[in-house]
C-alpha atoms as a PDB file:
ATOM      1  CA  UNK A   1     -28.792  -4.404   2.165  1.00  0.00           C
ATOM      2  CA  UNK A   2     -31.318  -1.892   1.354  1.00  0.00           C
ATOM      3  CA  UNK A   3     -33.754  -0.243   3.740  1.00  0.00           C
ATOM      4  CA  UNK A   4     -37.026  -1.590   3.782  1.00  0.00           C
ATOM      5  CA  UNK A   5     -39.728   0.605   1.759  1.00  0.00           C
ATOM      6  CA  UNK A   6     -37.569   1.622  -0.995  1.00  0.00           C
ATOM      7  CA  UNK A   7     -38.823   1.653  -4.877  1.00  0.00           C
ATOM      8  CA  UNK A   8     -37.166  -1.958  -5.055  1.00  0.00           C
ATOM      9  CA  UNK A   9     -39.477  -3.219  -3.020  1.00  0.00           C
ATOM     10  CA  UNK A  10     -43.091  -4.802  -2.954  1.00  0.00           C
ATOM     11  CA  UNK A  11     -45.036  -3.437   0.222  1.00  0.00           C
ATOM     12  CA  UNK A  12     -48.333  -4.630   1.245  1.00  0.00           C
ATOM     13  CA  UNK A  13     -50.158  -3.060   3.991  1.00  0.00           C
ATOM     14  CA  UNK A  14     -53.112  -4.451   5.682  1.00  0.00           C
ATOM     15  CA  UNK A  15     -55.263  -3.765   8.824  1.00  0.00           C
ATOM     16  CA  UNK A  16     -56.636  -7.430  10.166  1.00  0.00           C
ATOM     17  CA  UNK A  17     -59.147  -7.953  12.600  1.00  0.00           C
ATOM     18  CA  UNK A  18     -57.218 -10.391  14.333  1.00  0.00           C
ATOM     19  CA  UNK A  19     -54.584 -10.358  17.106  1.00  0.00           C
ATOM     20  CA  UNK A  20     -51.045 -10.088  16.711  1.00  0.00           C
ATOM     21  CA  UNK A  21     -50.488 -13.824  18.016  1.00  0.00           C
ATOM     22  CA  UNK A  22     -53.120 -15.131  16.011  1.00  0.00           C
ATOM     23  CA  UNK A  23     -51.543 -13.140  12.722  1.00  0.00           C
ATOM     24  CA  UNK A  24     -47.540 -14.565  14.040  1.00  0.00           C
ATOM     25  CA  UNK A  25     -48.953 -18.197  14.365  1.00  0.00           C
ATOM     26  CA  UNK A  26     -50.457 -17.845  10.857  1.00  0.00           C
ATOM     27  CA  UNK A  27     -47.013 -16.760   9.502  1.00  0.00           C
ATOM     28  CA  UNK A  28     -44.257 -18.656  11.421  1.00  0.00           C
ATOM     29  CA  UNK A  29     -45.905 -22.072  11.301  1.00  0.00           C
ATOM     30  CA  UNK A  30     -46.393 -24.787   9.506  1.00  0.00           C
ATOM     31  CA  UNK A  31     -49.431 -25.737  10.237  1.00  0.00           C
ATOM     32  CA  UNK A  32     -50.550 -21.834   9.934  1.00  0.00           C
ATOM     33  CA  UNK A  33     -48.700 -21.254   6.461  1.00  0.00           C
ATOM     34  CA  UNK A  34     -50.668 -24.528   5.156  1.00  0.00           C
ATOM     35  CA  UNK A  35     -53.944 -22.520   5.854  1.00  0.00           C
ATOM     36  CA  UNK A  36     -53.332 -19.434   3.888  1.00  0.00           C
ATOM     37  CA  UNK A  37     -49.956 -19.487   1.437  1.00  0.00           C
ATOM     38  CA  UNK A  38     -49.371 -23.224   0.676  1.00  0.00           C
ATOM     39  CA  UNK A  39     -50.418 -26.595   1.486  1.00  0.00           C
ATOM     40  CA  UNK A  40     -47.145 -27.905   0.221  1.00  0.00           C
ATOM     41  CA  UNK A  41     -44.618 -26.788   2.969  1.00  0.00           C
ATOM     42  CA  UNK A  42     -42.354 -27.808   5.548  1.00  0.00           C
ATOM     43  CA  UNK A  43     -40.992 -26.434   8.795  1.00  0.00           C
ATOM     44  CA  UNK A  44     -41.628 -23.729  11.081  1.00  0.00           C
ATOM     45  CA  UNK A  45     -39.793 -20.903  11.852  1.00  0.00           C
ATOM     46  CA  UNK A  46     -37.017 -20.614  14.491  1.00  0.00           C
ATOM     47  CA  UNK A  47     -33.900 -18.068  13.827  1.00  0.00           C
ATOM     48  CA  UNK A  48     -32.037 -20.065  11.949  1.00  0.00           C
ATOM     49  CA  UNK A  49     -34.433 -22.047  10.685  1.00  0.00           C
ATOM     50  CA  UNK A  50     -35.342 -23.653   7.188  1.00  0.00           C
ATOM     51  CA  UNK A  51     -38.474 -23.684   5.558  1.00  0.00           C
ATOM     52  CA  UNK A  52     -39.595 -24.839   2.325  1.00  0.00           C
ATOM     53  CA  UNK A  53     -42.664 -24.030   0.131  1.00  0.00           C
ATOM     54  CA  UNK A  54     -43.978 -25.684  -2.816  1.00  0.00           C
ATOM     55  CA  UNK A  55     -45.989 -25.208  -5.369  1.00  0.00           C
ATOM     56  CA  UNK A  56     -45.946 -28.010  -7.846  1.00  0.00           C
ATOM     57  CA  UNK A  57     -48.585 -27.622 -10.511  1.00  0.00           C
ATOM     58  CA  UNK A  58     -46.908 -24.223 -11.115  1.00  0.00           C
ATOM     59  CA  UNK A  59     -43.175 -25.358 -10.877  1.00  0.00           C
ATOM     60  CA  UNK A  60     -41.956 -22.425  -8.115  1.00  0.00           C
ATOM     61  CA  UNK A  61     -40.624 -23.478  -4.840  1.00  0.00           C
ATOM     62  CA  UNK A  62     -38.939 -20.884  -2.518  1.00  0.00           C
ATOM     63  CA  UNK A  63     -36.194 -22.461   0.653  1.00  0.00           C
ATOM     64  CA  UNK A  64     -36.320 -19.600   3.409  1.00  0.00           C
ATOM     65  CA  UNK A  65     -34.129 -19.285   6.388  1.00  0.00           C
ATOM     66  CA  UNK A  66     -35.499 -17.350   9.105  1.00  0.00           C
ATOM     67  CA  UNK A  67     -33.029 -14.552   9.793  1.00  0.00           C
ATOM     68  CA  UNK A  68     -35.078 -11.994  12.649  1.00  0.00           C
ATOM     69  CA  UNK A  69     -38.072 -13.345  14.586  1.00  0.00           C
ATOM     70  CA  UNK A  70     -39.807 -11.281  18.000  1.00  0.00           C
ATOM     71  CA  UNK A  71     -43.064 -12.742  18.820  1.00  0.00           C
ATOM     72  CA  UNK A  72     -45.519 -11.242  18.212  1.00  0.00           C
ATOM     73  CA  UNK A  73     -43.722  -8.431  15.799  1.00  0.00           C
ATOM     74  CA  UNK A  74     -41.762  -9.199  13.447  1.00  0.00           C
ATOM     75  CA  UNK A  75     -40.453 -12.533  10.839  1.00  0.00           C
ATOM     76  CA  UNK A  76     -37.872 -11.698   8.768  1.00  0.00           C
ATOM     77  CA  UNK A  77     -36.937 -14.542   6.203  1.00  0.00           C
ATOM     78  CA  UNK A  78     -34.043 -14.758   3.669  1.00  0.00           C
ATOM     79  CA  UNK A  79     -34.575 -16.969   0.362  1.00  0.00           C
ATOM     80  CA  UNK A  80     -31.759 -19.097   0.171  1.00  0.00           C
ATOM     81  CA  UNK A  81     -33.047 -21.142  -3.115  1.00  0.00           C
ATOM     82  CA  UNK A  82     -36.244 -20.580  -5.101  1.00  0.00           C
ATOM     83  CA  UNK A  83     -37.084 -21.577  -8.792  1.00  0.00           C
ATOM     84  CA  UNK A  84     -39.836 -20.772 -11.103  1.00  0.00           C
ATOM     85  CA  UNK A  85     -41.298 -23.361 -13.753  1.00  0.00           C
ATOM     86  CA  UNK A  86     -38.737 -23.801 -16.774  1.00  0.00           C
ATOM     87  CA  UNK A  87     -42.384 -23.194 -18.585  1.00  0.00           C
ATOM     88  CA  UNK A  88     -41.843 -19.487 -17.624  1.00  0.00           C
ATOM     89  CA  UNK A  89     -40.398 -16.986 -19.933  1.00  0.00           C
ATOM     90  CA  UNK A  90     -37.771 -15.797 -17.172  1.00  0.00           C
ATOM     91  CA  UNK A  91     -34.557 -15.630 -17.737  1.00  0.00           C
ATOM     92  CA  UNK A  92     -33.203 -15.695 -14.174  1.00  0.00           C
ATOM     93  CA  UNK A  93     -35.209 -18.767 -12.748  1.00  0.00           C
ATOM     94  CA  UNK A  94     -33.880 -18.159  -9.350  1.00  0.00           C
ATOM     95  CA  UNK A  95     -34.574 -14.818  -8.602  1.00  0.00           C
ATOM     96  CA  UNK A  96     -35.889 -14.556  -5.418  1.00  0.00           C
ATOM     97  CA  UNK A  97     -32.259 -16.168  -3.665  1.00  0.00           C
ATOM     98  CA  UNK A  98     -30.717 -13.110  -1.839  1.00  0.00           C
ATOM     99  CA  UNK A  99     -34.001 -11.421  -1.334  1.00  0.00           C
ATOM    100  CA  UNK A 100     -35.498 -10.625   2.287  1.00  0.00           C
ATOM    101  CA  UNK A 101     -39.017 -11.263   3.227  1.00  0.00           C
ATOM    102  CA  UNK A 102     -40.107  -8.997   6.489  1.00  0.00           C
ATOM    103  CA  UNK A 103     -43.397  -9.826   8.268  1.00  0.00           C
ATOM    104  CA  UNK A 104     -43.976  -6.815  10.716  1.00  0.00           C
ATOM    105  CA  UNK A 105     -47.360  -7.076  12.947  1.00  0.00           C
ATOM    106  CA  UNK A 106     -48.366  -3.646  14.576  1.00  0.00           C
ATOM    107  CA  UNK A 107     -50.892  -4.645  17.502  1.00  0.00           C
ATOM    108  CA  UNK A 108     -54.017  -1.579  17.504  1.00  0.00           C
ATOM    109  CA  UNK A 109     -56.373  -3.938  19.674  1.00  0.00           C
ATOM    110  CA  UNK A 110     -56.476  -6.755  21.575  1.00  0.00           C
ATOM    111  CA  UNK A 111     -58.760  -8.097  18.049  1.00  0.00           C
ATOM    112  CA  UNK A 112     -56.882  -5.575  15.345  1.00  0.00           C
ATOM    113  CA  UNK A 113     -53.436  -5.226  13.996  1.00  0.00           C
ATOM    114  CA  UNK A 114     -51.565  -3.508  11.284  1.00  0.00           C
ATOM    115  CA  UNK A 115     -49.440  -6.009   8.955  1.00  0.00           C
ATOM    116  CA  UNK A 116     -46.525  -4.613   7.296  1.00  0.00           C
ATOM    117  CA  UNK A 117     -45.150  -6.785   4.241  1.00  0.00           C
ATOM    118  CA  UNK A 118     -42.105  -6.120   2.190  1.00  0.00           C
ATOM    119  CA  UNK A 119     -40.292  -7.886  -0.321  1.00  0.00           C
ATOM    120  CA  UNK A 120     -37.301  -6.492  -0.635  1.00  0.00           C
ATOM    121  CA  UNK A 121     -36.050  -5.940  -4.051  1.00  0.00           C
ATOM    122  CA  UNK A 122     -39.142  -7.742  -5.860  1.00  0.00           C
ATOM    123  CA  UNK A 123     -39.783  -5.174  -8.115  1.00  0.00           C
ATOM    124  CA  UNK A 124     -36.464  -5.022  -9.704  1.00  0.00           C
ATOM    125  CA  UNK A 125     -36.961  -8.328 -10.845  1.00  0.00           C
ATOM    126  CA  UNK A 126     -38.278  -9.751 -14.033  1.00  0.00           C
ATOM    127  CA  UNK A 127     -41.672 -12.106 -12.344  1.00  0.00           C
ATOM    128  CA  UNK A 128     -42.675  -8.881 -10.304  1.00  0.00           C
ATOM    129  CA  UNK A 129     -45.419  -8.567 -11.683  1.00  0.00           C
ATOM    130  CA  UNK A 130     -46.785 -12.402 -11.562  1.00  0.00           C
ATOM    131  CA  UNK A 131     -45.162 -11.940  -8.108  1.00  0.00           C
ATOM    132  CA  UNK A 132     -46.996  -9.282  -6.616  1.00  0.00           C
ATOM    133  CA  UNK A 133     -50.308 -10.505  -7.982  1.00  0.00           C
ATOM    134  CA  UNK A 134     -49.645 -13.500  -5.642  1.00  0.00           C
ATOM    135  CA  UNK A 135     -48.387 -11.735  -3.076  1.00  0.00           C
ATOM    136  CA  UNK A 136     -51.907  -9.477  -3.164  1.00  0.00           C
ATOM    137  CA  UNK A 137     -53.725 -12.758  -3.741  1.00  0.00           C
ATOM    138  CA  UNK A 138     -52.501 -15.011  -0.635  1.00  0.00           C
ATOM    139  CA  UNK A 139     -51.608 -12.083   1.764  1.00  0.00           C
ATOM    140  CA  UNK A 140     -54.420  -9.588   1.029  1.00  0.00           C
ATOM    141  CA  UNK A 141     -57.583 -12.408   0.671  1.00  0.00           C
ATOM    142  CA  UNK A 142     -56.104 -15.858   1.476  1.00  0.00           C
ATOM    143  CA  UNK A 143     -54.401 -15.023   4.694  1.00  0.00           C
ATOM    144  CA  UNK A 144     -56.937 -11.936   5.371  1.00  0.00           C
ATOM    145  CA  UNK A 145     -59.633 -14.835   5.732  1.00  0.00           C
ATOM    146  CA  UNK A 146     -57.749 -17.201   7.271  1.00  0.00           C
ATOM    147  CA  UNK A 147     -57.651 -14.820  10.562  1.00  0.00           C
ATOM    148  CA  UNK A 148     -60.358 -13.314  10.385  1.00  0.00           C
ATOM    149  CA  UNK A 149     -62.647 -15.754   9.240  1.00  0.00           C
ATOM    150  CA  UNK A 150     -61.021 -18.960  10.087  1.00  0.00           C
ATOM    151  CA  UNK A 151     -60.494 -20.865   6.361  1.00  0.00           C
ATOM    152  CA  UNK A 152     -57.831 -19.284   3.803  1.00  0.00           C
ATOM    153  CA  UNK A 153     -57.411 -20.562   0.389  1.00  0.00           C
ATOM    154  CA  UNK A 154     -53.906 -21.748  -0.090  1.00  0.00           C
ATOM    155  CA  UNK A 155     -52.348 -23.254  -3.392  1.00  0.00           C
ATOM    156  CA  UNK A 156     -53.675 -27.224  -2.695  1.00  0.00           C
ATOM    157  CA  UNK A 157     -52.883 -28.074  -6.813  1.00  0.00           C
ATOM    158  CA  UNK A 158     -50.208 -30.788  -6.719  1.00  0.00           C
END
């Protein structure tokens, strides 16, 4: 496994006026993942744990298992099955299996946290770009207004 932070990987960083439980409930549940990333997912995450997320009109889906979790630090997920649309010029439609997803929340406040994202080896791969576009999208405004504001935009398109 590679270290986090390498050229490999996407990294995202963000300060949120939020608190670091408010930021982990956003990203480890279901109910929190619908509000920001997807409304088309299942389960919440547990070490061990599978989660799915869907999103239909485009044709991906991603299958996590959550692999390091410390509340109110750190989610670490593994993708254990993903596939892009068969519309999509890729040539590896699974991609994202193997890669690690890390979630790191650095409390500054009681109402402000840094948020650490990496993708590790993202940007080796051939959707990086489509990939970190989303990434930037949901993580940097969806789930940025979610917490701070209270209503994200997640993919609803069925």
């Amino acid at each position: 496994m590679t270290q986090p932070g390498t050229t490999r990987d996407f990294t995202l960083q963000l300060t949120l006026r939020t608190s670091a439980d408010q930021l982990f409930d956003a990203l480890t549940t279901q109910a929190g993942c619908a509000r920001w990333w997807t409304t088309f997912c299942e389960g919440d995450s547990q070490v061990g744990s599978i989660s799915s997320y869907h999103f239909p009109a485009a044709g991906f889906h991603a299958v996590m298992r959550t692999i390091e979790l410390a509340r109110p630090n750190t989610l670490v997920w593994e993708c254990i099955e993903s596939s892009h649309g068969p519309s999509l010029p890729y040539e590896d439609l699974h991609d994202w299996i193997g890669t690690i997803i890390r979630f790191e929340i650095v409390p500054h406040s009681d109402e402000q946290c840094i948020f650490n994202f990496t993708h590790e080896r993202l940007a080796q791969l051939e959707c990086y770009e489509s990939c970190k576009s989303g990434w930037q999208f949901f993580l940097g405004d969806s789930l940025r207004s979610y917490v701070e504001q209270g209503q994200g935009k997640p993919w609803t398109q069925g």
